[in-house]
Every structure is written in structure tokens, then in C-alpha cells.
C-alpha atoms as a PDB file:
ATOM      1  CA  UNK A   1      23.883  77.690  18.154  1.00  0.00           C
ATOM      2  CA  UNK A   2      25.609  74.416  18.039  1.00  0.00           C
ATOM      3  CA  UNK A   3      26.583  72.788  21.753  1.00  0.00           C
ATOM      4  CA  UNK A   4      28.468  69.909  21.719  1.00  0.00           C
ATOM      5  CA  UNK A   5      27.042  67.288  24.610  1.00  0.00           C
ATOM      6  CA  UNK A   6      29.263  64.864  24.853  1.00  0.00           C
ATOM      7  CA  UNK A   7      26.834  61.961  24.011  1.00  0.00           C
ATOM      8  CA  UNK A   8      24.309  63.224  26.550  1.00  0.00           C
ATOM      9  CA  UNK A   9      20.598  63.676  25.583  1.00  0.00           C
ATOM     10  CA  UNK A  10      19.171  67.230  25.132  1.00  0.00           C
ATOM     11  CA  UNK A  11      16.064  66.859  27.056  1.00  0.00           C
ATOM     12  CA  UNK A  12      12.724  67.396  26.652  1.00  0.00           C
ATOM     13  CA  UNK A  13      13.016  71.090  27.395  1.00  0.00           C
ATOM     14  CA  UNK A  14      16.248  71.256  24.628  1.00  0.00           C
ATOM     15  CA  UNK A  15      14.287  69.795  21.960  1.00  0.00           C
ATOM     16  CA  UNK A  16      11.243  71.984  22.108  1.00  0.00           C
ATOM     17  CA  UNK A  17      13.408  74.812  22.159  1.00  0.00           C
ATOM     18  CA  UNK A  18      15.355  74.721  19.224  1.00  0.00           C
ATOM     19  CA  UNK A  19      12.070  73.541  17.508  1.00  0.00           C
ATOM     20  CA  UNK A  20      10.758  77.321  18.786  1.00  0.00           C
ATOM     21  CA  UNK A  21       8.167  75.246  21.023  1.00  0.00           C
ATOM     22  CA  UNK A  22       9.056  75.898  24.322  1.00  0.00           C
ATOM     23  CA  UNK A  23       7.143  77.908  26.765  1.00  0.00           C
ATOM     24  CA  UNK A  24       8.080  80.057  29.795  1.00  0.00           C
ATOM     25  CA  UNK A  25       7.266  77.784  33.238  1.00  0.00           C
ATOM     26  CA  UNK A  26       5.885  74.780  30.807  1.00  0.00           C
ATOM     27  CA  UNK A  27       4.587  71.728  32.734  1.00  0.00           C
ATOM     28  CA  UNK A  28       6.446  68.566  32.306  1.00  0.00           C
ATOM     29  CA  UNK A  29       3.632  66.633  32.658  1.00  0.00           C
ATOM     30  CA  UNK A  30       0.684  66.931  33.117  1.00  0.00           C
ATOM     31  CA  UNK A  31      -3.187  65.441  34.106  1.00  0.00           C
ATOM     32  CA  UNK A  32      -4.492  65.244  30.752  1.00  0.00           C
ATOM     33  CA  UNK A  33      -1.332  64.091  29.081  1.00  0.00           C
ATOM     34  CA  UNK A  34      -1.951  60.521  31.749  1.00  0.00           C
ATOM     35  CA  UNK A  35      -5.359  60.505  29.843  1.00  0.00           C
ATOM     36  CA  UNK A  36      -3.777  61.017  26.133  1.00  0.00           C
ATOM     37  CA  UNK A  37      -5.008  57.997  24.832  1.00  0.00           C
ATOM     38  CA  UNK A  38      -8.988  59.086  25.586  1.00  0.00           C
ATOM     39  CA  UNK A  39      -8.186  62.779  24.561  1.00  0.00           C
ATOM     40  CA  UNK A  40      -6.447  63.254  21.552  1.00  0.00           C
ATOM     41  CA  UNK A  41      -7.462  66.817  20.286  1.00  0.00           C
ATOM     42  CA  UNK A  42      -5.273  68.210  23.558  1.00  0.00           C
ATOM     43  CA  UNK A  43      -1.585  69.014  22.042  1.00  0.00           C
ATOM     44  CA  UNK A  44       0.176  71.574  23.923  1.00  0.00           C
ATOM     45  CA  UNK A  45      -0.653  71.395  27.414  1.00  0.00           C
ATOM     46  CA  UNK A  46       2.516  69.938  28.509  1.00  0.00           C
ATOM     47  CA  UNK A  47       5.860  69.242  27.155  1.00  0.00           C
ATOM     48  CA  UNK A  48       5.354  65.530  27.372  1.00  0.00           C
ATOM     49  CA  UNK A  49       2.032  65.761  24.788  1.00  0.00           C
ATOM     50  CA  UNK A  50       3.958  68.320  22.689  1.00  0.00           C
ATOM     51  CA  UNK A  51       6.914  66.460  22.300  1.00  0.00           C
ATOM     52  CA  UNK A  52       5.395  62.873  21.258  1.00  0.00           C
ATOM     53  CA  UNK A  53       3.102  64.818  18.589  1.00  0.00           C
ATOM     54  CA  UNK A  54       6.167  66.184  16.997  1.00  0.00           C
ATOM     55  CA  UNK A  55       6.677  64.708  13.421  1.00  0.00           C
ATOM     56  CA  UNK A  56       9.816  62.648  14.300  1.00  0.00           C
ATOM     57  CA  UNK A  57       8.670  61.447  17.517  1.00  0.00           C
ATOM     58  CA  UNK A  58       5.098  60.097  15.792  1.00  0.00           C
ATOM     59  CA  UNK A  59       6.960  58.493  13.346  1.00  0.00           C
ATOM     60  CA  UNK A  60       9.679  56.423  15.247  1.00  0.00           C
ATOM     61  CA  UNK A  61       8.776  52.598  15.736  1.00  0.00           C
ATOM     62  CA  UNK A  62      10.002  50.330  18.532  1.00  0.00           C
ATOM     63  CA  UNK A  63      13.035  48.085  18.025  1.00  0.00           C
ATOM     64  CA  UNK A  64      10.705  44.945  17.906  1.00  0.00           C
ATOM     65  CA  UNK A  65       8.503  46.640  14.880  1.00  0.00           C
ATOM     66  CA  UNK A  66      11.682  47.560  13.083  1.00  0.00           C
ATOM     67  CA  UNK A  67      13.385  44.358  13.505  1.00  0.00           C
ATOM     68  CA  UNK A  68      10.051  42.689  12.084  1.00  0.00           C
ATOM     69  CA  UNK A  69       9.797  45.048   9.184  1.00  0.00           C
ATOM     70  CA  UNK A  70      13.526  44.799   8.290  1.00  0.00           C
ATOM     71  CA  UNK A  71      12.522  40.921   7.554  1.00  0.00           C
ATOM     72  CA  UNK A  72       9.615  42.086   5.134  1.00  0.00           C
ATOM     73  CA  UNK A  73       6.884  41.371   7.671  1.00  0.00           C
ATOM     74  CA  UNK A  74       3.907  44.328   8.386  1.00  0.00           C
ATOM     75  CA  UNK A  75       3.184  44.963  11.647  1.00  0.00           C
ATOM     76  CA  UNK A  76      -0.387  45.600  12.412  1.00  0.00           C
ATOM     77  CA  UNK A  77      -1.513  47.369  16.072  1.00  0.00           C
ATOM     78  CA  UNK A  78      -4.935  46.992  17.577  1.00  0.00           C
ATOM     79  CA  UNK A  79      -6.441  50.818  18.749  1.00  0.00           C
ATOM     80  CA  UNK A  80      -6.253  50.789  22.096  1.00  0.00           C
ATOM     81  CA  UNK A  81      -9.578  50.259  23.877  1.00  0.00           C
ATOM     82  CA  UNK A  82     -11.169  48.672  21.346  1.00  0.00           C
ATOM     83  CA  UNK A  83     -11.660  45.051  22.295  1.00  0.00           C
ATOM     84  CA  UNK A  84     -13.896  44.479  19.523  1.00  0.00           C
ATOM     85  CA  UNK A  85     -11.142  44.756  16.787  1.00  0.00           C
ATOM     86  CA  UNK A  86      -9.500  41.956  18.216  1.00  0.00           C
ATOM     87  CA  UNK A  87     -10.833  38.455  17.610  1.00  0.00           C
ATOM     88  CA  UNK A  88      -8.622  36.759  20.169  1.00  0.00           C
ATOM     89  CA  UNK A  89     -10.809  38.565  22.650  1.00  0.00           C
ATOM     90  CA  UNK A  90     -13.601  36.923  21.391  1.00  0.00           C
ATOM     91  CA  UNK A  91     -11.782  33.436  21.653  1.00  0.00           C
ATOM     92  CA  UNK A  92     -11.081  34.162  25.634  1.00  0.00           C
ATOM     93  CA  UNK A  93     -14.815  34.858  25.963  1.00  0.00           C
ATOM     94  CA  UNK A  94     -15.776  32.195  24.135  1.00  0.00           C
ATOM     95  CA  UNK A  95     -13.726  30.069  26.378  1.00  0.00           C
ATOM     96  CA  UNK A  96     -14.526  31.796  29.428  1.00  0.00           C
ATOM     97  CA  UNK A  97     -18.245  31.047  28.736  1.00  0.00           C
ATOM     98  CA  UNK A  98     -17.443  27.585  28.518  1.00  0.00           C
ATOM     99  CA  UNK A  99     -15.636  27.102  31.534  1.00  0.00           C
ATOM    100  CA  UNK A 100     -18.408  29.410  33.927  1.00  0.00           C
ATOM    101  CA  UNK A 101     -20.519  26.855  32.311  1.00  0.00           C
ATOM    102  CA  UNK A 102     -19.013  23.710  33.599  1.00  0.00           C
ATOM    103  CA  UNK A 103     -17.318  24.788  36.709  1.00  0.00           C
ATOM    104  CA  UNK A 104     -17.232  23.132  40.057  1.00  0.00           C
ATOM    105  CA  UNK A 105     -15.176  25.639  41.467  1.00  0.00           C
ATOM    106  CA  UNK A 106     -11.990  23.621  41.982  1.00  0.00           C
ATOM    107  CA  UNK A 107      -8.872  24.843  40.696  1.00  0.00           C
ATOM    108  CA  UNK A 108      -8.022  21.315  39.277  1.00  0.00           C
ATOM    109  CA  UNK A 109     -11.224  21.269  37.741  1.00  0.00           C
ATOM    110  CA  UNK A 110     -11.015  25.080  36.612  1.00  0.00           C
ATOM    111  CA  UNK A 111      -7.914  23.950  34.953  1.00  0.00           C
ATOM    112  CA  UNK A 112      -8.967  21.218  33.150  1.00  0.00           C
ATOM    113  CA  UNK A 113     -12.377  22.844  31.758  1.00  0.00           C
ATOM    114  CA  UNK A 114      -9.531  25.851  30.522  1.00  0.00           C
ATOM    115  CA  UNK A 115      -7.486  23.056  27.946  1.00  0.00           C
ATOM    116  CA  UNK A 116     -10.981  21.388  27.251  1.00  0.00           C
ATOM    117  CA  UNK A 117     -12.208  24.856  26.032  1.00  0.00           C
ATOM    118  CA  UNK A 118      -9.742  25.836  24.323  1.00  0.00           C
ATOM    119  CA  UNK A 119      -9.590  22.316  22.431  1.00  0.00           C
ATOM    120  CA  UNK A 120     -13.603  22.728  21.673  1.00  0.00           C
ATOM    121  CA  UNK A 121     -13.358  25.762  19.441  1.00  0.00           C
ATOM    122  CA  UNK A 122     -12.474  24.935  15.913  1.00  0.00           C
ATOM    123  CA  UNK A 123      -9.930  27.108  13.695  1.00  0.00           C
ATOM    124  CA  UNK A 124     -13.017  27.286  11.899  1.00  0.00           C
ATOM    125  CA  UNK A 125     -14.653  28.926  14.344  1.00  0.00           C
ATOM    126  CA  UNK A 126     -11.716  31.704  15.386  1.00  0.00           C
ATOM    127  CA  UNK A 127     -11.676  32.587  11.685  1.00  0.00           C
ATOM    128  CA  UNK A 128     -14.893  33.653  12.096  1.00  0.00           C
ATOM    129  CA  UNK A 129     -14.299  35.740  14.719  1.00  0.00           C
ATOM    130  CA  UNK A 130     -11.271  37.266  12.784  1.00  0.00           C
ATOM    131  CA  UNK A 131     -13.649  38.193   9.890  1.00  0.00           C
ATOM    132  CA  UNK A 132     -16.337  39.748  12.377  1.00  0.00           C
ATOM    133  CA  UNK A 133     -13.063  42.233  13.712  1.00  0.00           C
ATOM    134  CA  UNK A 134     -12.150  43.014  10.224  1.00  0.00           C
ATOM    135  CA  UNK A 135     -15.574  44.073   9.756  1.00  0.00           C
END
């Protein structure tokens, strides 16, 4: 059945229906879909989970991807909670070790030993840490 809206959004609840997914006295939301990104084998516990699995919904990027891949350009995510994968975390710690190294425990100081840091590690060096995250 078609319903005109007007130019307002179906819902959540709309959606799942005509898709033949809705349930009688379905949660919107629920515990495990806050902890989605360390449980991903859950998908129908709640209407929020089932709705960003559906096909459409996995495949839609942001307006900042899109823009970016409109101009030729890949755009490449990290997983999330993987700190490993990312090789500018290994520049920060690099860094960080630095400045615990040589601090006096002044903020002016802090600062300085921050740019001096930074300045100390080659391009050299954070390629190498790129190649160990592609690893």
C-alpha cells in the first residue's frame, strides 16, 4: 500500500515493516545493540541492529566519503579498536615516550619537549611504522 508522507520520514518501525521485518512489541534499542561494535553475530535483537544490517543501510557512505570519492580519491577506515592498524598511533607513542623521558613537569616545558618530539622522528621513521600496520 502506497502512503503518501508529505516529505516526512517513515521511521524505523515503517521501514522494517514493509521489508516484512517487524516484530510485535520490538525494542527500539537495546543493551547489546550499545555494544554492536564488540558483538557482531547479534542481528535482530532490536530494531536499531536490524535496521543498520539491512543491505541499503550497510551500504550508504557519509557525505564526507562520497564527496572524496566523487573526486577519484579511496577512502580507507581503520577497524575500530584496533590501534595497531594505525601507524599514527605508534607516532603519538613514540612521542609520548620521548617527552615522559625528558619531563620536568612544567607545562612550558611539557610543551616544548611535545614540538621537540615530534621534530626528532624522521619521515623515515613513520614510514616504518606505516609498513609494520600494513603488515
Amino acid at each position: 500500500t502506497y502512503v503518501n508522507l508529505h516529505g516526512q520520514s517513515k521511521g524505523i518501525q515503517w521501514v522494517l515493516s514493509e521489508r516484512g521485518l517487524w516484530k510485535n512489541r520490538m525494542m527500539l534499542e537495546c543493551a547489546l545493540y550499545k555494544k554492536k561494535d564488540q558483538i557482531p553475530d547479534v542481528i535482530d535483537c532490536c530494531a536499531c541492529w536490524l535496521i543498520s544490517n539491512q543491505p541499503g543501510f550497510l551500504e550508504q557512505h557519509g557525505q564526507i566519503q562520497q564527496e572524496i570519492e566523487s573526486h577519484g580519491h579511496k577512502v580507507l577506515f581503520y577497524p575500530k579498536f584496533h590501534p595497531e592498524f594505525n601507524y599514527i598511533e605508534m607516532y603519538w607513542g613514540m612521542a609520548k615516550k620521548y617527552t615522559r623521558s625528558h619531563c620536568e613537569y612544567s607545562l612550558p616545558k611539557t610543551k616544548e619537549l611535545i614540538y621537540q618530539a615530534f621534530a626528532l622522528i624522521s619521515v623515515e621513521k613513520i614510514h616504518s611504522f606505516a609498513r609494520l600496520s600494513y603488515r
